[in-house]
Protein backbone atom coordinates (compact mmCIF):
# COMPACT_ATOMS: atom_id res chain seq x y z
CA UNK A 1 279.81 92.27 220.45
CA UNK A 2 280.02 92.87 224.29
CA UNK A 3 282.08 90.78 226.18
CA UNK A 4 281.35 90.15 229.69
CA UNK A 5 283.46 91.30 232.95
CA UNK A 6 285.21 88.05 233.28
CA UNK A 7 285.61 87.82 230.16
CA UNK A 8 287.26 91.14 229.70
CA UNK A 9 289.35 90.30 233.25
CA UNK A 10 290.09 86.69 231.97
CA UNK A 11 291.80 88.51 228.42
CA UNK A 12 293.60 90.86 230.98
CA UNK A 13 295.34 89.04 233.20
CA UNK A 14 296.26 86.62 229.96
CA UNK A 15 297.98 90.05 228.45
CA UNK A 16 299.90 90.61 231.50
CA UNK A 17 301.59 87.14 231.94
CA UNK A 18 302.17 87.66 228.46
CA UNK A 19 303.77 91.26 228.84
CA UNK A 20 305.80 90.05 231.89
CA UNK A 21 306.60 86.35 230.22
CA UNK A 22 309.31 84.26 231.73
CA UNK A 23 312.70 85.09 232.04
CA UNK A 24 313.68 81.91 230.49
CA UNK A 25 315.28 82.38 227.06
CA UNK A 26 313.99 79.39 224.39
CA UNK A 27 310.86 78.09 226.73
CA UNK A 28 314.17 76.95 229.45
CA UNK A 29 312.66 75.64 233.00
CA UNK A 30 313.83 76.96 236.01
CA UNK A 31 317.04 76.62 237.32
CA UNK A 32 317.89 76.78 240.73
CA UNK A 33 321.85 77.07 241.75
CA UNK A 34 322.64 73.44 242.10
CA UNK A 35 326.28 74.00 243.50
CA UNK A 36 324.96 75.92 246.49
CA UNK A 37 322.45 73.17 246.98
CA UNK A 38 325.64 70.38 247.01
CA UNK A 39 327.47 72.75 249.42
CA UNK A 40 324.41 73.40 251.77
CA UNK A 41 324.28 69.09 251.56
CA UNK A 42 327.44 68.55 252.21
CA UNK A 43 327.68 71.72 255.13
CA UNK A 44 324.25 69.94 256.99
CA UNK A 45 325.36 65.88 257.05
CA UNK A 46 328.64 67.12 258.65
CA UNK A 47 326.96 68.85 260.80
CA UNK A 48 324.66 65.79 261.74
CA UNK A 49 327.37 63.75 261.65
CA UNK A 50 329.26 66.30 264.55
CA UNK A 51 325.87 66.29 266.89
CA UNK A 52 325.34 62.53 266.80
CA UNK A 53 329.23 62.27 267.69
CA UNK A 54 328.81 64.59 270.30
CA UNK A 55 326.36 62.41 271.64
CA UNK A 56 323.77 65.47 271.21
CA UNK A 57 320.35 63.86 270.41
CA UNK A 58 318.05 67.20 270.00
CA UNK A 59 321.26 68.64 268.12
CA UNK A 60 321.24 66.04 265.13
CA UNK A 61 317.57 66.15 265.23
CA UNK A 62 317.31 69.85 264.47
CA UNK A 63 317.87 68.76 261.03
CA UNK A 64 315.15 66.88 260.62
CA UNK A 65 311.85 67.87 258.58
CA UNK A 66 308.65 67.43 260.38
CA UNK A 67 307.55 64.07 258.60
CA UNK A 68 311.45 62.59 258.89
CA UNK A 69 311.46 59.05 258.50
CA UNK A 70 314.70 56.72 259.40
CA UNK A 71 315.33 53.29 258.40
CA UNK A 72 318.59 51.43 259.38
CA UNK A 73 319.09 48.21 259.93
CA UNK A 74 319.24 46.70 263.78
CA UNK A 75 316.89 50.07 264.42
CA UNK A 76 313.23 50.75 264.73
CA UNK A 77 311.98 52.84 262.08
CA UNK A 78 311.43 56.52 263.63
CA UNK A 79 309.07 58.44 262.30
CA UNK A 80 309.34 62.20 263.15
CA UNK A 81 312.44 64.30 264.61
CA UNK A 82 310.80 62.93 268.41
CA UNK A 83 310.92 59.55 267.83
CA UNK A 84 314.62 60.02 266.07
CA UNK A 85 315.87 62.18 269.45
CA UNK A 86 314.73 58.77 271.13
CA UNK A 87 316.36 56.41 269.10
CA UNK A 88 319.45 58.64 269.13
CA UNK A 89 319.33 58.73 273.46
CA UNK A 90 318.80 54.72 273.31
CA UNK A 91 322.07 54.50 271.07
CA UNK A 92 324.08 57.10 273.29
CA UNK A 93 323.05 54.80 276.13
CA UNK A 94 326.51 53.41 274.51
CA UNK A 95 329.80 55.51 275.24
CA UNK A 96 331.21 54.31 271.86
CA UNK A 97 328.60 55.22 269.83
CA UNK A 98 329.83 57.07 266.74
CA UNK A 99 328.70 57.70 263.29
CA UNK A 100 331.38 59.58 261.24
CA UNK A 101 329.67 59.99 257.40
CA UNK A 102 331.84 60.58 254.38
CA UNK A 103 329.86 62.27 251.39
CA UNK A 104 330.26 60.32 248.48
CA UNK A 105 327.57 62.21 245.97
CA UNK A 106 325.30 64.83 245.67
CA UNK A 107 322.08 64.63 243.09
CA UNK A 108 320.44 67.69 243.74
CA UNK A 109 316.90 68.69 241.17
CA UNK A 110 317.01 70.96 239.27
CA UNK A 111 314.70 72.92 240.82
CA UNK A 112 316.97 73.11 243.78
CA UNK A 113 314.07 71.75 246.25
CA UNK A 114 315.50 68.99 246.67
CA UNK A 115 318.34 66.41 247.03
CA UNK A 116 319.84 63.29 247.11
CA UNK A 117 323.19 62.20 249.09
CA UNK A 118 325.11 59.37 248.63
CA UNK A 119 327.59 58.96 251.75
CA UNK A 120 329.90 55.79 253.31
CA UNK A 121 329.80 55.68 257.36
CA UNK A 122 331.39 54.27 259.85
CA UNK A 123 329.63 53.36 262.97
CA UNK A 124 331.34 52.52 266.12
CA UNK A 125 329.84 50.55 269.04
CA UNK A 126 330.35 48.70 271.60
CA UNK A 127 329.73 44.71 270.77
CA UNK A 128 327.62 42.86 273.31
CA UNK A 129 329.29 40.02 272.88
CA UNK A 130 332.93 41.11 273.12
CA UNK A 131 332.63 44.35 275.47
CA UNK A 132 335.09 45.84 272.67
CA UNK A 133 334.77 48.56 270.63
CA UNK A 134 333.53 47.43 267.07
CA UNK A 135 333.41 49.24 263.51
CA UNK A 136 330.84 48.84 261.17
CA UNK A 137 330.70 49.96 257.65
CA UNK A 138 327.55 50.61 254.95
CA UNK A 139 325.99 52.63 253.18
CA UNK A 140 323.79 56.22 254.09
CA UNK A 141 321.16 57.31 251.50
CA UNK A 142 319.40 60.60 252.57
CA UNK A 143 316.91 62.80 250.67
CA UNK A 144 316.72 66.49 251.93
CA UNK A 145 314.22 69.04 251.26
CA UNK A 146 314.20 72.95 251.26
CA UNK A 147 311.66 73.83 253.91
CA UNK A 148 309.47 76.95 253.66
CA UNK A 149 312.06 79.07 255.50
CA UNK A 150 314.66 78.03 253.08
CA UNK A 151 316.37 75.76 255.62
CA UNK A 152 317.15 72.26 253.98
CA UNK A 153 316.56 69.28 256.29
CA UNK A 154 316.52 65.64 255.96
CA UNK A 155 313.48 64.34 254.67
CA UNK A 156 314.24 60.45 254.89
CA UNK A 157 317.31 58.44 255.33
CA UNK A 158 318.40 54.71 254.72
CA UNK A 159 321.19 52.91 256.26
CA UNK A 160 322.78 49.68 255.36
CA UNK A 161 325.63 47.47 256.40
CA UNK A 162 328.27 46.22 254.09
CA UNK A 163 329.24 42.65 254.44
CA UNK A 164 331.81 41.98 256.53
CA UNK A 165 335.24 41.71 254.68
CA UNK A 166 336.37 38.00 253.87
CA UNK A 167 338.67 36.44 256.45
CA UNK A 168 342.04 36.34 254.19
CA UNK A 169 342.49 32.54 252.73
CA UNK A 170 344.71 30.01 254.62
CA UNK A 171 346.97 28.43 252.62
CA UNK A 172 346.20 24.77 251.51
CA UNK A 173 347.85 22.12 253.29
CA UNK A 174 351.08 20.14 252.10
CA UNK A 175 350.01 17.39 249.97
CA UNK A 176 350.86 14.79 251.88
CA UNK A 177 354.27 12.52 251.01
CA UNK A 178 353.99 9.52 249.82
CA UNK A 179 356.68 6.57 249.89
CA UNK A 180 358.37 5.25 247.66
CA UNK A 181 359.02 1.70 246.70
C-alpha cells in the first residue's frame, strides 16, 4: 500500500516531535521561574510608584501595555498609556500629589506570562475643602503582562479607598445624681 506525500510528511513530522519530545519529566507543564517574575513585579511598581512621585507623567506611563486600562475611584477610567499620561498631568496639577505603593503579594502563573500584585497605597493630596494636605489609604490591584520583548508592563489596575478610620469613642456622660430624700 502507497501512502500519499502528506501522508508520508504528516507520519514525519509526528516522528520528530516524538524524537525531540518535551523536556518535561512525567507529562510536567511548563514552568517558568516564578521568583524572577515576583522580583521583576516588585522592581516595576516601585518604579511606578518613583515616576508618579516625581510628578513624571510619560515616566510612570512607560510601564504601561498598549491596551492599559485604570480604574480608581474619584478618576475617569483611562484607557491606554495616553489617556493615563493625562490623567496623571490633571493630578500633578496638585503639588501634593503622591502615591507611595507598598507590595503586599505577588501571584504570578505559572507560565510566568503573567501576574497579579496585591499592594496598600497611600495617596496624598491636597483637600479642596481644607487647602491641607490629606492622606488617603486603599487598596491597588494590578495585573502585569510579559510583552513580546520580554518587558513586563501593567496590563490593568484597580484602586480603592479604605474607609476612613472610626473617630475614637467619647466617653458616656455621668449619670446624672439624683437626690435623696
Amino acid at each position: 500500500m502507497t501512502r500519499s506525500p502528506i501522508a508520508r510528511a504528516t507520519i514525519a513530522g509526528l516522528a520528530m516531535l516524538a524524537i525531540a519530545g518535551c523536556h518535561h519529566k512525567g507529562g510536567g507543564r511548563h514552568k517558568a521561574d516564578t521568583t524572577k517574575m515576583t522580583e521583576d513585579a516588585k522592581a516595576t511598581i516601585a518604579a511606578i510608584s518613583a515616576a508618579y512621585n516625581a510628578h513624571d507623567a510619560v515616566k510612570a506611563a512607560s510601564y504601561d501595555a498598549p491596551d492599559y486600562v485604570s480604574m480608581f475611584h474619584g478618576f475617569a477610567t483611562a484607557v491606554g498609556p495616553a489617556a493615563d499620561i493625562e490623567s496623571m498631568k490633571q493630578q500633578f496639577q496638585d503639588p501634593a500629589a503622591k502615591f507611595d505603593l507598598a507590595v503586599d503579594d505577588v501571584d504570578v502563573a505559572r507560565s510566568g506570562d503573567m501576574a497579579v500584585v496585591r499592594s496598600s497605597y497611600v495617596y496624598s493630596f491636597t483637600d479642596p475643602k481644607t487647602k491641607t494636605v490629606a492622606t488617603e489609604k486603599g487598596n491597588w490591584v494590578a495585573g502585569m503582562k510579559r510583552q513580546s520583548d520580554g518587558s513586563l508592563k501593567l496590563a490593568w489596575s484597580i484602586g480603592a479607598d479604605l474607609p476612613k478610620a472610626a473617630a475614637a469613642p467619647t466617653a458616656a456622660p455621668a449619670p446624672a445624681a439624683t437626690a435623696t430624700p
